[in-house]
Protein backbone atom coordinates (compact mmCIF):
# COMPACT_ATOMS: atom_id res chain seq x y z
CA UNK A 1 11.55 155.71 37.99
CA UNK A 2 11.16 153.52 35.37
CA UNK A 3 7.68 151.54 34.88
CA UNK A 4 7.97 148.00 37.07
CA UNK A 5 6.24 146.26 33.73
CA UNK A 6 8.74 147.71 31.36
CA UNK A 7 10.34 145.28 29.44
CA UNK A 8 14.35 145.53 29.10
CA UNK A 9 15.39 145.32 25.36
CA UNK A 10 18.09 142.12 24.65
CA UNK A 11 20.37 144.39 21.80
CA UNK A 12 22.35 141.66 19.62
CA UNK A 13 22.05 144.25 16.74
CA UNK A 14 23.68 147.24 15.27
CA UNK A 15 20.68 148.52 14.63
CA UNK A 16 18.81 148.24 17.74
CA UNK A 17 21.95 149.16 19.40
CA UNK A 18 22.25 152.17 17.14
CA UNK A 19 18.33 153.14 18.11
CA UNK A 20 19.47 152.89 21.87
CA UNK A 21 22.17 154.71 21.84
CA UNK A 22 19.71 157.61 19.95
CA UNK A 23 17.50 157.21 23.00
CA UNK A 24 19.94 157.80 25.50
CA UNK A 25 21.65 160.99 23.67
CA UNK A 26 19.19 163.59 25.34
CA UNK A 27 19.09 161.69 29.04
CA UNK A 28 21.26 163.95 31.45
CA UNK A 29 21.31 160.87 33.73
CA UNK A 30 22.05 156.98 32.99
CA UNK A 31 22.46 154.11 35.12
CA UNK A 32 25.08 151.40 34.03
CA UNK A 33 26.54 147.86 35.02
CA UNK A 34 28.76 145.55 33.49
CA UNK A 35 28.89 141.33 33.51
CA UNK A 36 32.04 139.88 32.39
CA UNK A 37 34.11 137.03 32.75
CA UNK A 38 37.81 136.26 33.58
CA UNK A 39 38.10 133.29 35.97
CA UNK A 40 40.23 131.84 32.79
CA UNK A 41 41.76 135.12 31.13
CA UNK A 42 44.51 137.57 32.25
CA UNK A 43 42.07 140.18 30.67
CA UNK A 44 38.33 140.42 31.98
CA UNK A 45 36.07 139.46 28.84
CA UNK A 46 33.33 142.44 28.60
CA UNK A 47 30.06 140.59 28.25
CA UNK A 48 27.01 142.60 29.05
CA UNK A 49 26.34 146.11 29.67
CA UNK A 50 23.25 146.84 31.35
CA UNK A 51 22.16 150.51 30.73
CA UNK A 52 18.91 152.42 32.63
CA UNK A 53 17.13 155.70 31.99
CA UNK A 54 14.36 156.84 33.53
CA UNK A 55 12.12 155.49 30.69
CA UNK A 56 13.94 152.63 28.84
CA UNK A 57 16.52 149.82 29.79
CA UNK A 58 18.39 147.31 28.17
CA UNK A 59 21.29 144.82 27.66
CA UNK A 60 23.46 144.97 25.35
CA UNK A 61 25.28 141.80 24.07
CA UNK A 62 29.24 142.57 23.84
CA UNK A 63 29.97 139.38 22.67
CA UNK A 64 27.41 140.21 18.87
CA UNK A 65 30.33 141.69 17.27
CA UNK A 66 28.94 144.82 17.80
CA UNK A 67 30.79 148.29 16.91
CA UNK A 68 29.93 149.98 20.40
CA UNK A 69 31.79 153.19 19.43
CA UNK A 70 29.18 155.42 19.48
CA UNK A 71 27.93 153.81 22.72
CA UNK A 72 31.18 154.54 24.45
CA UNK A 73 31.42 158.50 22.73
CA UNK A 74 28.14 158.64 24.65
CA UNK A 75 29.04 157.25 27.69
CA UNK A 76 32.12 159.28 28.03
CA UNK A 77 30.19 162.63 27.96
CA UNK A 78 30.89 164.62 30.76
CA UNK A 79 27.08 166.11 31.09
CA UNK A 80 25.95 163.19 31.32
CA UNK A 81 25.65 161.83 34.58
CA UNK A 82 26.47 157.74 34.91
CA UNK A 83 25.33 156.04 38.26
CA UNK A 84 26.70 152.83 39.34
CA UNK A 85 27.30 150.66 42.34
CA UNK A 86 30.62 149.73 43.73
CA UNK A 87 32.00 150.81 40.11
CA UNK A 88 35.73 149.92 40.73
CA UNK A 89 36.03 147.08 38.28
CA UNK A 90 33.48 148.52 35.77
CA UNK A 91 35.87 151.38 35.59
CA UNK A 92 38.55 149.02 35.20
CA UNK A 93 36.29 147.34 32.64
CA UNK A 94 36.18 151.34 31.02
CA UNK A 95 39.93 151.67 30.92
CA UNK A 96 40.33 148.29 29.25
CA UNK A 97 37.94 149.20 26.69
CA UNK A 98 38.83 152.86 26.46
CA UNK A 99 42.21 153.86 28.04
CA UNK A 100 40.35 156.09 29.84
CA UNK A 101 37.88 156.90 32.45
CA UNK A 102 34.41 158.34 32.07
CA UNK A 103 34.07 161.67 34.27
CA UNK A 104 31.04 162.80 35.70
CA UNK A 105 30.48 159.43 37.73
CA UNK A 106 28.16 159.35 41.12
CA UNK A 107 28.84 155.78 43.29
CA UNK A 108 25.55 154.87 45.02
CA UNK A 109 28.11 152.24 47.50
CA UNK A 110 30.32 155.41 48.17
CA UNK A 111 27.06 157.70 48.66
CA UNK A 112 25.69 154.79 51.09
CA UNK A 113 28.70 155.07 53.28
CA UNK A 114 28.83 158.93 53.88
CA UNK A 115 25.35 158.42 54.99
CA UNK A 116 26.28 155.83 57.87
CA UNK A 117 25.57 152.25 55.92
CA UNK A 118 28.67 149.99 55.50
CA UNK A 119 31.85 150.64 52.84
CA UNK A 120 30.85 147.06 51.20
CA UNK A 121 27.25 147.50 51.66
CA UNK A 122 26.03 145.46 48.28
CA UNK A 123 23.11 146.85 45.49
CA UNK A 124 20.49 144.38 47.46
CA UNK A 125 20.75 145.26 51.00
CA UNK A 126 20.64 148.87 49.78
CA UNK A 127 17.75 148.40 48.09
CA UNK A 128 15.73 146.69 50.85
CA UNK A 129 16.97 149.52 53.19
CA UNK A 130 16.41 152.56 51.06
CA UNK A 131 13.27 152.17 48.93
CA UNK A 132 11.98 148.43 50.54
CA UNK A 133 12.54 146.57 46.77
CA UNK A 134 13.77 143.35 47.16
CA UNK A 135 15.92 141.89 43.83
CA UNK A 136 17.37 138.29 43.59
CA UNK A 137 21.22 137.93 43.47
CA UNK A 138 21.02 133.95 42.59
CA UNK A 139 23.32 134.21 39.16
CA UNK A 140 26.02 135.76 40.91
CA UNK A 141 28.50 132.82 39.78
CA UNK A 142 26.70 132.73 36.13
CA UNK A 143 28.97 132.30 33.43
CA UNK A 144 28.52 135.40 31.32
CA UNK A 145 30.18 134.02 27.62
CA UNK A 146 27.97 131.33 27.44
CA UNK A 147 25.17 132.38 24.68
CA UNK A 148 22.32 132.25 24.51
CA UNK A 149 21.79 133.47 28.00
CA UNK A 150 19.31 132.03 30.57
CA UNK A 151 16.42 134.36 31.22
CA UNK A 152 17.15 134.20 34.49
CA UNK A 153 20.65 135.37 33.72
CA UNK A 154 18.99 138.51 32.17
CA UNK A 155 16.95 139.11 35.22
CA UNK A 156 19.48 139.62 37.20
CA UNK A 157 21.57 141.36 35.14
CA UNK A 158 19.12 144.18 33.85
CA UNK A 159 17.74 144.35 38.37
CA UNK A 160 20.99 146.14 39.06
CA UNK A 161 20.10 148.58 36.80
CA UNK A 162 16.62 148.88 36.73
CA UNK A 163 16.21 151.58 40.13
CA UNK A 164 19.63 152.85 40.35
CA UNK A 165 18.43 155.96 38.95
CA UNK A 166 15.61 156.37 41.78
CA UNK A 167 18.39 154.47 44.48
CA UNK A 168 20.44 157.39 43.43
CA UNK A 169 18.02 160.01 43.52
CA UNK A 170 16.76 158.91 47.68
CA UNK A 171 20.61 158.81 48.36
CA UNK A 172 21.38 162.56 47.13
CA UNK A 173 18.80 163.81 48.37
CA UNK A 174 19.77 162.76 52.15
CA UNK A 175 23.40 163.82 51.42
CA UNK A 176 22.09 167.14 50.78
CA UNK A 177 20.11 167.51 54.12
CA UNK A 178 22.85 166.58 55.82
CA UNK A 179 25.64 168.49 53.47
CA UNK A 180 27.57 166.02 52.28
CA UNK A 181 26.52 165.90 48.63
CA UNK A 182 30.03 167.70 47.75
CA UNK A 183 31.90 164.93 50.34
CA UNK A 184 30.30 162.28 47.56
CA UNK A 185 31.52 163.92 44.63
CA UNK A 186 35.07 164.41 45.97
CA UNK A 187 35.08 160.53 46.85
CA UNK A 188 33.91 159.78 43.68
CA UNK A 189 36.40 161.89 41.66
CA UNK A 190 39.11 160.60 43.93
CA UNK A 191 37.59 157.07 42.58
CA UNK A 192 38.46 158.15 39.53
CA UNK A 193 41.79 159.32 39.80
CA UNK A 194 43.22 156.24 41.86
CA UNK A 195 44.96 153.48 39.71
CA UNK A 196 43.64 150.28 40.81
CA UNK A 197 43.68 146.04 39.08
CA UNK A 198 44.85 146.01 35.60
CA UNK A 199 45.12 149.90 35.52
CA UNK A 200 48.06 149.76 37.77
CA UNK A 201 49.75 146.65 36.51
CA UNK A 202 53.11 148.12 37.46
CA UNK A 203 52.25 147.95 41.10
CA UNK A 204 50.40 144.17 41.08
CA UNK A 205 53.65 143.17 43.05
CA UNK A 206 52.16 144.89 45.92
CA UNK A 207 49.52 142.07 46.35
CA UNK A 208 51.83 138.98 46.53
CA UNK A 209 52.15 138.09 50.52
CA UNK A 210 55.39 138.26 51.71
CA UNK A 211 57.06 140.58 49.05
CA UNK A 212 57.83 143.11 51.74
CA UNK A 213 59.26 141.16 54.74
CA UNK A 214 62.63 140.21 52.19
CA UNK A 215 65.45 141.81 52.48
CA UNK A 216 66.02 145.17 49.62
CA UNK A 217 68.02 142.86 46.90
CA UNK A 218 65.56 139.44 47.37
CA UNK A 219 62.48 142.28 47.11
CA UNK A 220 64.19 143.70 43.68
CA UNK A 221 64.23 140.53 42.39
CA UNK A 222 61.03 139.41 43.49
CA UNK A 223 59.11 142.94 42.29
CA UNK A 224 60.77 142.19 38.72
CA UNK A 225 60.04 138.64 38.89
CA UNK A 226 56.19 139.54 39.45
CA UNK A 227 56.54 142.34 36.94
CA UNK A 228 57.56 139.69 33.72
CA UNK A 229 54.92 137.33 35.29
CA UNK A 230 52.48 139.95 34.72
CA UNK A 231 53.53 140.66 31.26
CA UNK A 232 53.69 137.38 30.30
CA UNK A 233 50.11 136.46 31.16
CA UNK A 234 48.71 139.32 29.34
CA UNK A 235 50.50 138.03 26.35
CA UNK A 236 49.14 134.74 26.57
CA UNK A 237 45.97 136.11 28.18
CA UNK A 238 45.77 133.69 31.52
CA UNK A 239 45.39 134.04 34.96
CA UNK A 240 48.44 134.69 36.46
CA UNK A 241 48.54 132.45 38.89
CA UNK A 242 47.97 129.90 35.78
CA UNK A 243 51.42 130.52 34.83
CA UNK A 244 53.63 131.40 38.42
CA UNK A 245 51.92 131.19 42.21
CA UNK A 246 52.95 133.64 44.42
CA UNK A 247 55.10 131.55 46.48
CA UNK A 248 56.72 130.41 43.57
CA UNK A 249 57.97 134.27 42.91
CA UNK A 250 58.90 134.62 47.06
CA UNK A 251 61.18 131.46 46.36
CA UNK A 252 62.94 131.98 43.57
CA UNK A 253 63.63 135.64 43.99
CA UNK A 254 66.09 134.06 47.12
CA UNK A 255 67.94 131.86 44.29
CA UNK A 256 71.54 133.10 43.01
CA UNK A 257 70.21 134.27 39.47
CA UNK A 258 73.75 133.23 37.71
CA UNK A 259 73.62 129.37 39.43
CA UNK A 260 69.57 129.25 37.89
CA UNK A 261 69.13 126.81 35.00
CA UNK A 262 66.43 125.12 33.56
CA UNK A 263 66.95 121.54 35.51
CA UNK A 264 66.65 123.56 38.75
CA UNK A 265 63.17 125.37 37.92
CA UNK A 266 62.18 122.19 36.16
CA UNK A 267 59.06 121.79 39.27
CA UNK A 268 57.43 125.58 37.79
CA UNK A 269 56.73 123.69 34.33
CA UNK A 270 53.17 123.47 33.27
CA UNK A 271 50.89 123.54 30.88
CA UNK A 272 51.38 127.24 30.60
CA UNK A 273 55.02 127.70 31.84
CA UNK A 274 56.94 126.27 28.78
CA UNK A 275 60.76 125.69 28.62
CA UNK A 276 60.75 128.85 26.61
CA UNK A 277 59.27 130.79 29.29
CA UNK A 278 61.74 129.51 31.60
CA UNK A 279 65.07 130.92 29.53
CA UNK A 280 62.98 134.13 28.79
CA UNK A 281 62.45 134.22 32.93
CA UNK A 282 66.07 133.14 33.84
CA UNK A 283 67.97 135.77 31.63
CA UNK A 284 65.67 138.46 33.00
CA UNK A 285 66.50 137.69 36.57
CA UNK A 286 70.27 138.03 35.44
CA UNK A 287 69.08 141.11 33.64
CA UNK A 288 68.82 141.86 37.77
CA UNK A 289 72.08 141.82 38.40
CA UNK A 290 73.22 145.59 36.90
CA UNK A 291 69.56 147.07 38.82
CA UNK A 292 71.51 149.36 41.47
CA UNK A 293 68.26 151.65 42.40
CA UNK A 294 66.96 150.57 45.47
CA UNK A 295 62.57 150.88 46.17
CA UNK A 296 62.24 152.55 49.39
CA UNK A 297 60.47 149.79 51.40
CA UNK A 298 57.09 151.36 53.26
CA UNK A 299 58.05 149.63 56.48
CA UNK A 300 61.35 151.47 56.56
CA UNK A 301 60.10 154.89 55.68
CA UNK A 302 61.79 157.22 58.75
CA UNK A 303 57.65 157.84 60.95
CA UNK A 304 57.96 160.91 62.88
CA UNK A 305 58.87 160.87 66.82
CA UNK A 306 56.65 158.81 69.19
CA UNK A 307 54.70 157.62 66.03
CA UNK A 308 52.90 154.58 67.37
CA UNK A 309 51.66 156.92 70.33
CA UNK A 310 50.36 159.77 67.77
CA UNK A 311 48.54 156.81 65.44
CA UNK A 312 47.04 155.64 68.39
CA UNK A 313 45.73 159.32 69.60
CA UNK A 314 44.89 160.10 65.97
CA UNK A 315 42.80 156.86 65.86
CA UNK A 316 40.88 157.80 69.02
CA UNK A 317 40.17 160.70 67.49
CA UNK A 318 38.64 159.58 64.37
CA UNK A 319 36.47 156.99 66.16
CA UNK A 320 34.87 160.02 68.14
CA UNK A 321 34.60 162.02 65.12
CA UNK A 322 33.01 159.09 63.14
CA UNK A 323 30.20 158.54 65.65
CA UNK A 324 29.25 161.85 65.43
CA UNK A 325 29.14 162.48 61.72
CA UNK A 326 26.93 159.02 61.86
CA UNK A 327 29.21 157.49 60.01
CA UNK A 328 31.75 154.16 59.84
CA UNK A 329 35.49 154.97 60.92
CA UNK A 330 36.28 153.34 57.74
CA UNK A 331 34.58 155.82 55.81
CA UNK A 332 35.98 158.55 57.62
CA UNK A 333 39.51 156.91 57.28
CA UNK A 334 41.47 153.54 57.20
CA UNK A 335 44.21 152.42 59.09
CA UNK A 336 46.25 153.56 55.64
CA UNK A 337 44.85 156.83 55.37
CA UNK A 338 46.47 157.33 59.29
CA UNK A 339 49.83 155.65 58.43
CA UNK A 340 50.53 157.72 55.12
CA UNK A 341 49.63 160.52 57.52
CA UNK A 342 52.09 159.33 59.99
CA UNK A 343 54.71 158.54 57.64
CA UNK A 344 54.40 161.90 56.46
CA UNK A 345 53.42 161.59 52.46
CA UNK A 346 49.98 162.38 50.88
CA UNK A 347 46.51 160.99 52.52
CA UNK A 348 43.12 161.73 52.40
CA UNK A 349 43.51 163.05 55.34
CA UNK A 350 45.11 166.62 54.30
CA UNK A 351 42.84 167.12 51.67
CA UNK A 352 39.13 167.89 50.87
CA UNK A 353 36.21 167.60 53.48
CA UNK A 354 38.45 164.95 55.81
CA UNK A 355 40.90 167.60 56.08
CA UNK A 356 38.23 170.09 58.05
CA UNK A 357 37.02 167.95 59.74
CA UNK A 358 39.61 166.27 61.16
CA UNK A 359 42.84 168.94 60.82
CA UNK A 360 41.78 171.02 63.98
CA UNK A 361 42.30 167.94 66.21
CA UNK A 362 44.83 165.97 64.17
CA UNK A 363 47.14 169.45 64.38
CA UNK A 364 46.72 169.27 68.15
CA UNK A 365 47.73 165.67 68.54
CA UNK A 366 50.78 166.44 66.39
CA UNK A 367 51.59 169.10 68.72
C-alpha cells in the first residue's frame, strides 16, 4: 500500500521519466490509468499516464515531447502484472500507441462483478465499499491538453491510481475464497482479445441506429458509406460526426448513387465536409454499384426451432443460476451472449467457466 503522505512525482522530463521507468523495472505489479482528450479529434490525444507501485507514483506528462519507448517496452512485459479499472479505452489508448495490447492485465471493474457488485460499478463506489477510502471525482470533465495543469487536476488523476494495487489485492483475495480467481483471468484475457472503438474501425457501422432495419442493397451502401466516413475523419483527425451525422448516412444510402450530384448533397456541406469531399463520397457510392457480396444481416440469421421459447427458458435459467453464484445476470451473461447462443455461432456461453456452469442445464433446455 503505498504511504497516504507520499507525494506523486509530475515527470515533464526525460530524465525523471528515465529514473521512473528504472524504478518500476523490478516491480512484478503496477497500477496504471490514462487521461486523454478527444471531444474535438477522430483520434483520442494521450495526455497523462498515471502509474502506481507499491512504493512510488507518478504522472507522467505525454504532451513534454517525451520519448516514452522504454516506458511502453516496460509496460508491455508479460511478468509484469498491470491493474486497472474499467481498462477498455486505456487499452484502446495501448493499441493506438502500440498496435498492440499489453498481456498480463487484471480488471479490478471485471473482478468487482464476479464478486456480486455491478458490471459499471465505477473506481469510487468501489473504493468506499471495499477498503472505506473515499476519493473525489470533481475533474471528471477537465480538459486534459490544457498545460500547466490545475493541482486539482493532478489530484484526481494520480487518486485512481494511488490504491489500485491494495483495491486489487482485497478483490483477489475474495475471488480466491470463493474460486473464481481463474473466472477473472479468463474475463480479462477475453478483454483482451475482443476488438472494440478505434481497434475495430471496420465494424463502427454497427453503432449507427437504423443501419440494420434497411433493406440488404440500402445496408451495403450505408455500411460503405460509414466505412469512407470513418476514413475520412481519421485523415483529417475530427469527430466523425463533425464531418457526416448518422442520419445523414441512413438517408443517403436510400439515394440512386448514379442520379447523386453535388447540388443535391449541397445541405451535408460544412466546415469540414468540403466540395472535394463530396466528389470523393459520390464516386465511392457508385464504386457501390459492381459490390455483389451480400453481409448476412444478424436479424435474418436462420435461429433454431421454437427459438423465442428456448431464449426465454435459457434466460430463466441464468437468472436462477446468477442468484446463486451471488452474482448479476449480466455478469453471468447478456441478452447477446443468449442470442449468439441461439443463433447458433460462438458465445461465451460454450466456453470457459460459463460453459460449466451453465452447459448441464442449457443442454437440457435444448433438448
Amino acid at each position: 500500500m503505498i504511504e497516504k503522505n507520499k507525494a506523486a512525482e509530475f515527470i515533464d522530463t526525460q530524465n525523471s521519466l528515465n529514473e521512473f521507468v528504472r524504478k518500476l523495472d523490478g516491480k512484478a505489479v503496477i497500477g496504471i490509468d490514462t487521461e486523454f482528450e478527444r471531444i474535438r479529434t477522430y483520434y483520442p490525444k494521450l495526455c497523462l499516464i498515471q502509474v502506481a507501485t507499491s512504493d512510488s507514483m507518478a504522472c507522467i506528462d505525454c504532451l513534454a515531447n517525451l520519448d516514452l519507448s522504454n516506458f511502453w517496452k516496460l509496460i508491455y512485459r508479460e511478468d509484469i502484472e498491470k491493474f486497472i479499472h474499467s481498462g477498455s479505452q486505456d487499452l484502446e489508448i495501448f493499441y493506438l500507441e502500440n498496435k498492440s495490447l499489453p498481456q498480463n492485465i487484471f480488471d479490478t471493474q471485471i473482478a468487482a462483478s464476479l464478486l456480486g457488485y455491478p458490471m459499471q460499478i465505477g473506481i469510487k463506489n468501489l473504493l468506499m465499499d471495499e477498503l472505506r477510502i473515499n476519493i473525489e471525482k470533481s475533474e471528471t470533465r477537465s480538459d486534459w491538453s490544457k498545460r500547466p495543469l490545475h493541482p486539482n487536476q493532478l489530484q484526481y488523476a494520480i487518486e485512481d491510481v494511488a490504491h489500485l494495487l491494495e483495491l486489487g489485492k482485497s478483490l483477489k483475495k475474495k475471488l480466491k475464497i470463493k474460486g473464481r480467481l481463474e473466472w477473472c483471468k479468463e474475463d480479462c484475457n477475453k478483454m483482451l482479445a475482443t476488438k472494440t472503438g478505434l481497434m475495430d474501425q471496420e465494424n463502427a457501422w454497427k453503432k449507427i441506429k437504423g443501419i440494420k432495419k434497411l433493406n440488404t442493397k440500402f445496408q451495403n451502401t450505408a455500411i460503405e458509406l460509414s466505412n469512407w466516413r470513418e476514413n475520412q475523419s481519421a485523415i483529417k483527425n475530427i469527430p466523425k460526426k463533425w464531418l457526416m451525422d448518422d442520419i445523414e448516412i441512413i438517408n443517403v444510402s436510400k439515394m440512386d448513387p448514379q442520379s447523386l450530384n453535388k447540388i443535391k448533397l449541397e445541405p451535408l456541406m460544412n466546415k469540414y465536409m468540403q466540395e472535394s469531399d463530396i466528389e470523393n463520397m459520390i464516386q465511392t457510392l457508385r464504386n457501390i454499384k459492381n459490390f455483389k457480396k451480400e453481409r448476412i444481416r444478424n436479424n435474418k440469421i436462420k435461429m433454431i426451432p421454437n427459438y423465442k421459447l428456448i431464449i426465454e427458458k435459457i434466460n430463466t435459467l441464468i437468472i436462477k443460476e446468477a442468484k446463486l453464484l451471488g452474482i448479476t445476470q449480466e455478469a453471468l451473461a447478456t441478452k447477446k451472449d443468449i442470442l449468439l447462443l441461439v443463433q447458433g455461432r460462438e458465445n461465451r456461453l460454450n466456453v470457459g467457466w460459463r460453459k460449466s456452469q451453465l452447459n448441464k442445464g442449457i443442454k437440457k433446455i435444448l433438448k
